[in-house]
Protein backbone atom coordinates (compact mmCIF):
# COMPACT_ATOMS: atom_id res chain seq x y z
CA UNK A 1 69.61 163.73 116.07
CA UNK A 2 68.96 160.27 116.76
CA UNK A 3 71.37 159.06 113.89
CA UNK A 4 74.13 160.88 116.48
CA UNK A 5 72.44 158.86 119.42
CA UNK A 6 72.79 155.79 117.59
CA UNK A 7 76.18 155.67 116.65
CA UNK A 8 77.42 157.12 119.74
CA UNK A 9 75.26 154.26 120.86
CA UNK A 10 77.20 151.76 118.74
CA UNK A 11 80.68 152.73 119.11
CA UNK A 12 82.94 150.07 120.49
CA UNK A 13 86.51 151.36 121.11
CA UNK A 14 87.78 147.40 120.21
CA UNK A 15 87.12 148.35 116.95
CA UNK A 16 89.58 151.39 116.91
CA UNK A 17 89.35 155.18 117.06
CA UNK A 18 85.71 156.84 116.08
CA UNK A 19 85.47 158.67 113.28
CA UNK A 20 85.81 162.15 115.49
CA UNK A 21 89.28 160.80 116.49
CA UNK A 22 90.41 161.56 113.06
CA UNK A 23 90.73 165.61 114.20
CA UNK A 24 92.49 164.66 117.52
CA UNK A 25 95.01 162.64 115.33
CA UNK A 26 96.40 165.55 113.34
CA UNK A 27 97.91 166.52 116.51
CA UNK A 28 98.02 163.84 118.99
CA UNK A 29 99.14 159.83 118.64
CA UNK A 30 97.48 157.25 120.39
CA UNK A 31 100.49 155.09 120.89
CA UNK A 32 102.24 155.33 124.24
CA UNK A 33 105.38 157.22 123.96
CA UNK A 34 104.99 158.97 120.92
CA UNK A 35 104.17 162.63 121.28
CA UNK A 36 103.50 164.61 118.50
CA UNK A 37 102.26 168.60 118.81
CA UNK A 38 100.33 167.34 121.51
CA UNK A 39 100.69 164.56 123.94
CA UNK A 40 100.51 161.26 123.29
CA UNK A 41 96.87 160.28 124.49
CA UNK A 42 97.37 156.74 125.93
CA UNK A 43 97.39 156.17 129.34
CA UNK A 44 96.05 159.40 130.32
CA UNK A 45 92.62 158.74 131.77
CA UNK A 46 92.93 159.03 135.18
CA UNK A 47 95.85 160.78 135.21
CA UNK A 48 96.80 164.58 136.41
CA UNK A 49 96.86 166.54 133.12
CA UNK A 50 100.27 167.97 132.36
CA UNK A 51 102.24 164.70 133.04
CA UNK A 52 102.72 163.17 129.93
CA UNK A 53 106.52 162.03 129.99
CA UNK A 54 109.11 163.87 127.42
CA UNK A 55 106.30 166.60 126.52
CA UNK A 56 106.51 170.23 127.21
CA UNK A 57 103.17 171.62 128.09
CA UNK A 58 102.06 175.15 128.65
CA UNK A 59 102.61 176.39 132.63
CA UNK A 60 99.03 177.06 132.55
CA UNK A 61 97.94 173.07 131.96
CA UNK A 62 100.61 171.80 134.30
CA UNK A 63 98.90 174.35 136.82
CA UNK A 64 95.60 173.15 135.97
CA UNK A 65 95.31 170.39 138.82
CA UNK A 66 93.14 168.18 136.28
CA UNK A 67 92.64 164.71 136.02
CA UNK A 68 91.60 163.21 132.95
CA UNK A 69 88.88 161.59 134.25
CA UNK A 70 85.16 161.62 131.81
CA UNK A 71 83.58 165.47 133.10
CA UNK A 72 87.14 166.99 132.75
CA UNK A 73 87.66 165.21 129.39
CA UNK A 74 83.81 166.24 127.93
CA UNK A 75 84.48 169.82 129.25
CA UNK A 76 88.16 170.17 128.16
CA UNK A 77 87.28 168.62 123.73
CA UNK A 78 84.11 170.81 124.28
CA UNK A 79 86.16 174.24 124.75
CA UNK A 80 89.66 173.85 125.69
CA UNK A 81 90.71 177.32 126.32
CA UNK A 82 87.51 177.53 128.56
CA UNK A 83 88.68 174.79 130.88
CA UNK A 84 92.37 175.64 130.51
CA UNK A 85 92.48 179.63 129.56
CA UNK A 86 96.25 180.10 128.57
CA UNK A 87 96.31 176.63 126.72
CA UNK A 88 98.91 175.93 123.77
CA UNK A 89 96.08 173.75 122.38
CA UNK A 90 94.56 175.57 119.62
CA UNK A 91 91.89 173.28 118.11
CA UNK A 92 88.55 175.00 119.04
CA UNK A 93 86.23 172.72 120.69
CA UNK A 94 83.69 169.74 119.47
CA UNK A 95 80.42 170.81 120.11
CA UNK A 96 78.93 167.68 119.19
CA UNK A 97 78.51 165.60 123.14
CA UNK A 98 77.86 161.92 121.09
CA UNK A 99 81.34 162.45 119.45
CA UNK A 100 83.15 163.78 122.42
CA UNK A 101 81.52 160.67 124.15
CA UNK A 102 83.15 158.48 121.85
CA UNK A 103 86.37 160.08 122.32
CA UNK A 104 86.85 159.68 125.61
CA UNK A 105 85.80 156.21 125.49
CA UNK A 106 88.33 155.25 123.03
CA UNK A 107 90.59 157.68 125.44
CA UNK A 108 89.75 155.30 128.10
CA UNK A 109 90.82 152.22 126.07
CA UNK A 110 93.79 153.64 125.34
């Protein structure tokens, strides 16, 4: 477990997206603008979830009253249809809190 720690530890979103990006990537871009399955990611930490311009999300995430801020984000890659039951997202959850942790920082860099 401390090899986890470590490069959780060492992860500096300057130098790109973490390795666990790579499964948020099949369905969502990183580059503002560009939506994909999902919405694109960039410039949504600190906003209200659902507002992602040109992207039609489900009624239960624009209902959600999120905001994308680091508990929502850990909960929400943990077990989406936990935190938003009636989600289109369909990817299962990352159980793994060092990669989620390096998620949302790149999220935040975005």
């Amino acid at each position: 477990m401390a090899q986890a720690s470590d490069e959780a530890a060492a992860y500096d979103p300057a130098s790109g997206p973490p390795k666990a990006f790579a499964q948020c990537s099949i369905c969502h871009s990183a580059e503002p603008g560009k939506n994909m399955i999902g919405p694109s990611l960039a410039g949504i930490y600190g906003e209200k979830a659902g507002d992602v311009e040109g992207f039609n999300f489900s009624p239960a995430m624009m209902k959600s009253g999120l905001v994308w801020d680091d508990e929502t984000l850990d909960a929400y890659i943990e077990n989406p249809r936990k935190v938003v039951p009636g989600t289109r997202m369909s990817y299962a959850g990352m159980k793994n809190p060092e990669m989620r942790q390096q998620i949302i920082e790149y999220i935040k860099s975005l």
